[in-house]
PDB file of N, CA and C in Angstrom:
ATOM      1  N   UNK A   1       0.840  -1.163   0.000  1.00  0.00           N
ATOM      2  CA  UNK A   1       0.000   0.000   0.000  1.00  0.00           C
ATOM      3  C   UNK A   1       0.893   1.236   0.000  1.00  0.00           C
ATOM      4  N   UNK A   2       0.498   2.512  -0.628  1.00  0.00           N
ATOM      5  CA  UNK A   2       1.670   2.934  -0.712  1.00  0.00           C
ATOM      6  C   UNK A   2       0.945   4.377   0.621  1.00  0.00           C
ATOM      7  N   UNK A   3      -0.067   4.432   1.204  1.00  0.00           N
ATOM      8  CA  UNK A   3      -0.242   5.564   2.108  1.00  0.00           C
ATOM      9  C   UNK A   3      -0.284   4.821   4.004  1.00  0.00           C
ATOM     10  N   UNK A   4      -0.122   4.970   4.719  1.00  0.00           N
ATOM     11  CA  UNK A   4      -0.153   4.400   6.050  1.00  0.00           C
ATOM     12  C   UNK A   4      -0.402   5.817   7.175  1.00  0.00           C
ATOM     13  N   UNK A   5      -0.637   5.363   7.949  1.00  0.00           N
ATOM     14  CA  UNK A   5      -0.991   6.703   9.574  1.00  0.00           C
ATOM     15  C   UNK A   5       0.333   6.370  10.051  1.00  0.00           C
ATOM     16  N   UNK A   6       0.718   8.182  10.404  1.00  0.00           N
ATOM     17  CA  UNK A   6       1.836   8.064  11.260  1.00  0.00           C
ATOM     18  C   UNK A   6       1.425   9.516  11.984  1.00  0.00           C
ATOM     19  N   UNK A   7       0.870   9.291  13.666  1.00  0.00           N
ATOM     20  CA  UNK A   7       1.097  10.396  14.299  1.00  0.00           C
ATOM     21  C   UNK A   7      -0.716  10.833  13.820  1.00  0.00           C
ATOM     22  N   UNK A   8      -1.406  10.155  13.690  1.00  0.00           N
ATOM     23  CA  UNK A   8      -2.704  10.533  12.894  1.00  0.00           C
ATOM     24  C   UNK A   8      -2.490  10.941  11.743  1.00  0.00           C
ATOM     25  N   UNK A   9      -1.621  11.114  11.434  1.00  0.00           N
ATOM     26  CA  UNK A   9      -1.847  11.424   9.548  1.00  0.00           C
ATOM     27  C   UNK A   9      -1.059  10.566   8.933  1.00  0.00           C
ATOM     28  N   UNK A  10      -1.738  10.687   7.336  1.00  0.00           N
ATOM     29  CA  UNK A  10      -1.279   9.756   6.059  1.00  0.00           C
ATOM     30  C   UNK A  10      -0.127   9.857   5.500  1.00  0.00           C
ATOM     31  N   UNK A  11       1.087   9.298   5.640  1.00  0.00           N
ATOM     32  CA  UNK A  11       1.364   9.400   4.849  1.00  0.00           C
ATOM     33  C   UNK A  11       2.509   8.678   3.869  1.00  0.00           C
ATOM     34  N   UNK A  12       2.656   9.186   2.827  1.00  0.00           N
ATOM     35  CA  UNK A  12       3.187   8.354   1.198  1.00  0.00           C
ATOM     36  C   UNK A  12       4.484   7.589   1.675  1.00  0.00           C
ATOM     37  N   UNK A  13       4.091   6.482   1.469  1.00  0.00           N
ATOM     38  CA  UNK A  13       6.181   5.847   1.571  1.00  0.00           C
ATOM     39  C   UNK A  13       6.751   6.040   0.608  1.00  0.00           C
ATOM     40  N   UNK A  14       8.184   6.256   1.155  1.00  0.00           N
ATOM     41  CA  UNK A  14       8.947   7.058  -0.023  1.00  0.00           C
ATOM     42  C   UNK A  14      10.450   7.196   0.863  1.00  0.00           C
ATOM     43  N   UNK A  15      11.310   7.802   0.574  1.00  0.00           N
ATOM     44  CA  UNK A  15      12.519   7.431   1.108  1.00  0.00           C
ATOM     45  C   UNK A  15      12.860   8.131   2.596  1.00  0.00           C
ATOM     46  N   UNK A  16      12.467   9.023   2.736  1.00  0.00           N
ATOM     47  CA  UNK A  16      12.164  10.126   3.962  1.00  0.00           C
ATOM     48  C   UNK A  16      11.003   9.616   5.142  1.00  0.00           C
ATOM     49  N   UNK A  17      10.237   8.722   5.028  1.00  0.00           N
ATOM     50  CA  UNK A  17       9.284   8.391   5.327  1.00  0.00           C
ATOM     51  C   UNK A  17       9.694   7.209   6.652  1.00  0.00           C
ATOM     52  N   UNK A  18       9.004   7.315   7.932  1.00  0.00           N
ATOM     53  CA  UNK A  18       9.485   6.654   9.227  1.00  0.00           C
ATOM     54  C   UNK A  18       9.612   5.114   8.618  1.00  0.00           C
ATOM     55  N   UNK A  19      10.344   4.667   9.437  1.00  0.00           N
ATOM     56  CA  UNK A  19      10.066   2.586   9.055  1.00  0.00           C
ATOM     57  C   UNK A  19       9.112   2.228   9.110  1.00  0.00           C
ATOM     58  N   UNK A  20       8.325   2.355  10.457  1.00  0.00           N
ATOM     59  CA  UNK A  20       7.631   1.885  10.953  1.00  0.00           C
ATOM     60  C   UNK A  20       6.094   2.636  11.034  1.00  0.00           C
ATOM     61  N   UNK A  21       4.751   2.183  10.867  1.00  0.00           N
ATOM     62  CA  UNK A  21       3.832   3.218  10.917  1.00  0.00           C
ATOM     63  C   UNK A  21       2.207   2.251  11.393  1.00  0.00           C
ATOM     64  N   UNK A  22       1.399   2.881  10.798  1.00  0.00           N
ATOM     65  CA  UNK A  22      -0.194   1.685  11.241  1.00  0.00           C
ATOM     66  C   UNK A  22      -1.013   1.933  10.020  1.00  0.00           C
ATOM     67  N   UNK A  23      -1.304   0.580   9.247  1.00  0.00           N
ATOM     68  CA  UNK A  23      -2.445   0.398   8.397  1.00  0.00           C
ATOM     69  C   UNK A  23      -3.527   1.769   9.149  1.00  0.00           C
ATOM     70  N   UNK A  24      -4.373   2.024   7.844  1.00  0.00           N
ATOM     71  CA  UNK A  24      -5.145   3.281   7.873  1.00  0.00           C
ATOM     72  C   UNK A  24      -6.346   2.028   7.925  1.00  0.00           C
ATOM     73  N   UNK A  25      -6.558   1.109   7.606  1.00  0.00           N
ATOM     74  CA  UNK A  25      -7.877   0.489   7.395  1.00  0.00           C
ATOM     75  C   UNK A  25      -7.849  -0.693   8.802  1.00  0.00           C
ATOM     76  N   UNK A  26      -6.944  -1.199   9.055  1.00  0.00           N
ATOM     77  CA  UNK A  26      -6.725  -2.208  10.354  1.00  0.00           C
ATOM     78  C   UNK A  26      -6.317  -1.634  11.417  1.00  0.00           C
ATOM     79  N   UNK A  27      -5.356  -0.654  11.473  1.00  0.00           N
ATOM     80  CA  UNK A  27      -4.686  -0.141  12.613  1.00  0.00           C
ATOM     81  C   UNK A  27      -3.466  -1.519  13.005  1.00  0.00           C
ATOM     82  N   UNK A  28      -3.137  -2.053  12.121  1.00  0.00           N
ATOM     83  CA  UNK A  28      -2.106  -3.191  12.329  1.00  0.00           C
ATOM     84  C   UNK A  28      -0.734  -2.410  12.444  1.00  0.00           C
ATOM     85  N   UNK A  29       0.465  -2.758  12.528  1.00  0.00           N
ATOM     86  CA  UNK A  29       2.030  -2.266  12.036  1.00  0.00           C
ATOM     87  C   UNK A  29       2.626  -2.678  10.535  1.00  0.00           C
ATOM     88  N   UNK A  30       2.428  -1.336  10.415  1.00  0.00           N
ATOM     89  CA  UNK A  30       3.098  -1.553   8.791  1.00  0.00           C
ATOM     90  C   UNK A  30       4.574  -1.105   9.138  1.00  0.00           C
ATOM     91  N   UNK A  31       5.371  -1.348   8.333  1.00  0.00           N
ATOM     92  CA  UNK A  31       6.548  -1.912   8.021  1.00  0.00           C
ATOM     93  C   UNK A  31       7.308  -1.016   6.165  1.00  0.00           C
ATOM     94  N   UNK A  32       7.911  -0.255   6.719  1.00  0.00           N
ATOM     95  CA  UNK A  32       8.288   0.566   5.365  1.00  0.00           C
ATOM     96  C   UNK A  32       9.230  -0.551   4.309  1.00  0.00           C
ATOM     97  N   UNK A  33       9.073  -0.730   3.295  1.00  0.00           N
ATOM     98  CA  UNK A  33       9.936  -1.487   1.824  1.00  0.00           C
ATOM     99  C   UNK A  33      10.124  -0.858   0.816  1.00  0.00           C
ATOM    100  N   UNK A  34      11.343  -1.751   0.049  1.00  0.00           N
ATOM    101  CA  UNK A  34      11.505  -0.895  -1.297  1.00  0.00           C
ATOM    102  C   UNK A  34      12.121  -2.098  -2.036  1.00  0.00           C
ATOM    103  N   UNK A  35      11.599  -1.677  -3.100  1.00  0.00           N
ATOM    104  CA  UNK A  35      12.324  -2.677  -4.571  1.00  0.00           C
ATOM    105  C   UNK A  35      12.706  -1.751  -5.655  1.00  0.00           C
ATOM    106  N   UNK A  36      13.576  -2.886  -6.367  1.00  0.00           N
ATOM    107  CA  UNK A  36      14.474  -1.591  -7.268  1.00  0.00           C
ATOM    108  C   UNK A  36      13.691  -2.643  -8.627  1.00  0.00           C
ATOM    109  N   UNK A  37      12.784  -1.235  -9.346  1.00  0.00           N
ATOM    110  CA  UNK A  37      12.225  -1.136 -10.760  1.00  0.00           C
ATOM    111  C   UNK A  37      13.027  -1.988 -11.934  1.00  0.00           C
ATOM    112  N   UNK A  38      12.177  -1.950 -12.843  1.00  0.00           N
ATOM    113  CA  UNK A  38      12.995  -2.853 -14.391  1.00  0.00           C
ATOM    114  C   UNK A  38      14.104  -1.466 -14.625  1.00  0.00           C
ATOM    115  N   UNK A  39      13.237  -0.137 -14.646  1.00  0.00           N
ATOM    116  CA  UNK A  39      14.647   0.490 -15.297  1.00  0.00           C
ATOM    117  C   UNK A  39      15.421   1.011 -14.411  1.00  0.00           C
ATOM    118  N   UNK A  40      15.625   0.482 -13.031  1.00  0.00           N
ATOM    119  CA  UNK A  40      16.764   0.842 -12.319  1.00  0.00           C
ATOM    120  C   UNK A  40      15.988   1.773 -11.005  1.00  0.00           C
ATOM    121  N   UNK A  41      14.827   2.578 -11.175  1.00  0.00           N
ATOM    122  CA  UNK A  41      14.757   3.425  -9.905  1.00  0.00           C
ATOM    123  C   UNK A  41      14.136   2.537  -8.846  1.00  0.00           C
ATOM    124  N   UNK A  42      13.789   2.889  -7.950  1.00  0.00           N
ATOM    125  CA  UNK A  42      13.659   2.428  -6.648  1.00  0.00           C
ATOM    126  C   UNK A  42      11.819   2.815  -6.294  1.00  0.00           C
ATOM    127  N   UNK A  43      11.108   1.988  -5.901  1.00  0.00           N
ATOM    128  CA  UNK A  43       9.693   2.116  -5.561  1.00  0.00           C
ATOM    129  C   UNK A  43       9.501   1.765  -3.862  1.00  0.00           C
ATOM    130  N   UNK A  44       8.860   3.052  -3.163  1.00  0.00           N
ATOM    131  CA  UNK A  44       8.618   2.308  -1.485  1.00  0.00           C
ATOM    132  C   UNK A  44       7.480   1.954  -1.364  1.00  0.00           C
ATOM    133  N   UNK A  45       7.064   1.037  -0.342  1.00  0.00           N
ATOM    134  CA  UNK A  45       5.679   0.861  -0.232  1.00  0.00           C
ATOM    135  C   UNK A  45       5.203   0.948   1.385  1.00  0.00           C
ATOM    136  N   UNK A  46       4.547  -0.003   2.002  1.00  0.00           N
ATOM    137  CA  UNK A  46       4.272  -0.468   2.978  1.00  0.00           C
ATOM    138  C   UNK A  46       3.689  -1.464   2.975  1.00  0.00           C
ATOM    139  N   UNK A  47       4.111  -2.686   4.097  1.00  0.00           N
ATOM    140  CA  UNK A  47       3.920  -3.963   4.101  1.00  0.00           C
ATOM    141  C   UNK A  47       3.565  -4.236   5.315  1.00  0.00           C
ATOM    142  N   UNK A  48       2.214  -5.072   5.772  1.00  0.00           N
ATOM    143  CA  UNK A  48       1.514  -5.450   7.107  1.00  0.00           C
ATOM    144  C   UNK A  48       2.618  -6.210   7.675  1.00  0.00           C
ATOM    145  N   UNK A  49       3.078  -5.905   8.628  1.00  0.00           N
ATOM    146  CA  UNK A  49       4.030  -7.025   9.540  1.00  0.00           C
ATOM    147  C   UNK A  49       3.643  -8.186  10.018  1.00  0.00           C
ATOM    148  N   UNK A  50       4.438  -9.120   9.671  1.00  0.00           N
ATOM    149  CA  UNK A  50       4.034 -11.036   9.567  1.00  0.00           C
ATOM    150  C   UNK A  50       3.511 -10.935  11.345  1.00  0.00           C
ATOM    151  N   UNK A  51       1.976 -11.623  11.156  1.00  0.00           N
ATOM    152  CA  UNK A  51       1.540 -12.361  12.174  1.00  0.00           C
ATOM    153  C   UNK A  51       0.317 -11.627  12.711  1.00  0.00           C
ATOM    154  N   UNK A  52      -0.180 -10.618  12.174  1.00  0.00           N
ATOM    155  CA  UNK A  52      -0.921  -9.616  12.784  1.00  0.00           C
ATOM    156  C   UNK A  52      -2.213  -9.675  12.366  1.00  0.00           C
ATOM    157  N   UNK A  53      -3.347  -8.752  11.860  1.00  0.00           N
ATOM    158  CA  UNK A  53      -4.509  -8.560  11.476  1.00  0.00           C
ATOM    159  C   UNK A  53      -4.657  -9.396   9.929  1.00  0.00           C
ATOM    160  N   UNK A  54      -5.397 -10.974  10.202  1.00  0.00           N
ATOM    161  CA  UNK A  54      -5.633 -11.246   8.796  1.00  0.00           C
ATOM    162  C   UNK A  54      -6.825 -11.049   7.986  1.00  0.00           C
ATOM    163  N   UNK A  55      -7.761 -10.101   8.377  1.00  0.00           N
ATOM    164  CA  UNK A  55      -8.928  -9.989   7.921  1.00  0.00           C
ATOM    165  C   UNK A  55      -8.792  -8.481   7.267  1.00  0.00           C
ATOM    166  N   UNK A  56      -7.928  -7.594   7.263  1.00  0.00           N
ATOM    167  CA  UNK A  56      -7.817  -6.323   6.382  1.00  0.00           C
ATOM    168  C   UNK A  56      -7.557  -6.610   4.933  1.00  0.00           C
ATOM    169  N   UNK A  57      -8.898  -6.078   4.291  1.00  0.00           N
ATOM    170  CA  UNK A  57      -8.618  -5.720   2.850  1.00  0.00           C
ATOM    171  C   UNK A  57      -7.336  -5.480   2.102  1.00  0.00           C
ATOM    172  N   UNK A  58      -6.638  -4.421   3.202  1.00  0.00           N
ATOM    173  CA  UNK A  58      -5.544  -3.753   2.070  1.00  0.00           C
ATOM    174  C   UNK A  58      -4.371  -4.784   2.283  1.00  0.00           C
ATOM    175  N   UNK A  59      -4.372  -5.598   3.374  1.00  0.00           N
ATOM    176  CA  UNK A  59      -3.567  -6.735   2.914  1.00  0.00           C
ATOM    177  C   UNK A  59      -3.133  -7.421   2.343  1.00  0.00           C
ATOM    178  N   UNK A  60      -4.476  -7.737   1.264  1.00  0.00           N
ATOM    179  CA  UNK A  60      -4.279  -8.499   0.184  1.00  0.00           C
ATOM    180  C   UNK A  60      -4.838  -7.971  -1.124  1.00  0.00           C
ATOM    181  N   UNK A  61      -5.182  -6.459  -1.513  1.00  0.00           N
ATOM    182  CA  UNK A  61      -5.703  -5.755  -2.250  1.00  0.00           C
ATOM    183  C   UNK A  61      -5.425  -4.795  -1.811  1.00  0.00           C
ATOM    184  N   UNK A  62      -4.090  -3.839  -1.607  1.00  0.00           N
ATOM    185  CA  UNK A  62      -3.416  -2.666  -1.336  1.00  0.00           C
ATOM    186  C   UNK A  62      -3.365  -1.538  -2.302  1.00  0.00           C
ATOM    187  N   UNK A  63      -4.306  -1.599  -3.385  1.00  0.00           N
ATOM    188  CA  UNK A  63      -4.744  -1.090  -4.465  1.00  0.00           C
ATOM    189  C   UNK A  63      -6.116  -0.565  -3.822  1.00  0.00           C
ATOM    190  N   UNK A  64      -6.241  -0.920  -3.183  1.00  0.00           N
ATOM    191  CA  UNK A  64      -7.990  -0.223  -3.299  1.00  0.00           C
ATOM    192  C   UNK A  64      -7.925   0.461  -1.541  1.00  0.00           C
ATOM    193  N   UNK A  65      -6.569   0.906  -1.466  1.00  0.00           N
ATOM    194  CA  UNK A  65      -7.051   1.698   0.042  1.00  0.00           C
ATOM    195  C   UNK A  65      -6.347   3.184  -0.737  1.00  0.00           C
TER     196      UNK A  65
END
């Protein structure tokens, strides 16, 4: 997902952006990531941390939050 709550507000992962933060739809611990693109740049996201809330949408459809 690429938006998460930090501090009550949203916001974008991206390289500046805390590690650590809370799903906007579960209130679970998200977890800041990054993968490096086909043409070389770098994409961040946010990822639900293993073991936590398995019934949130954006878990498994992080497109539609």
């Amino acid at each position: 997902m690429q938006k998460a709550r930090v501090n009550g507000h949203l916001v974008v992962a991206g390289p500046d952006a805390p590690e650590v933060a809370w799903c906007p739809c579960c209130g679970w611990v998200v977890v800041r990531r990054k993968r490096r693109k086909q043409d070389g740049g770098v994409t961040y996201f946010w990822r639900h941390k293993v073991g936590g809330e398995d019934g949130c949408p954006l878990r498994y459809h992080p497109d539609r939050g």
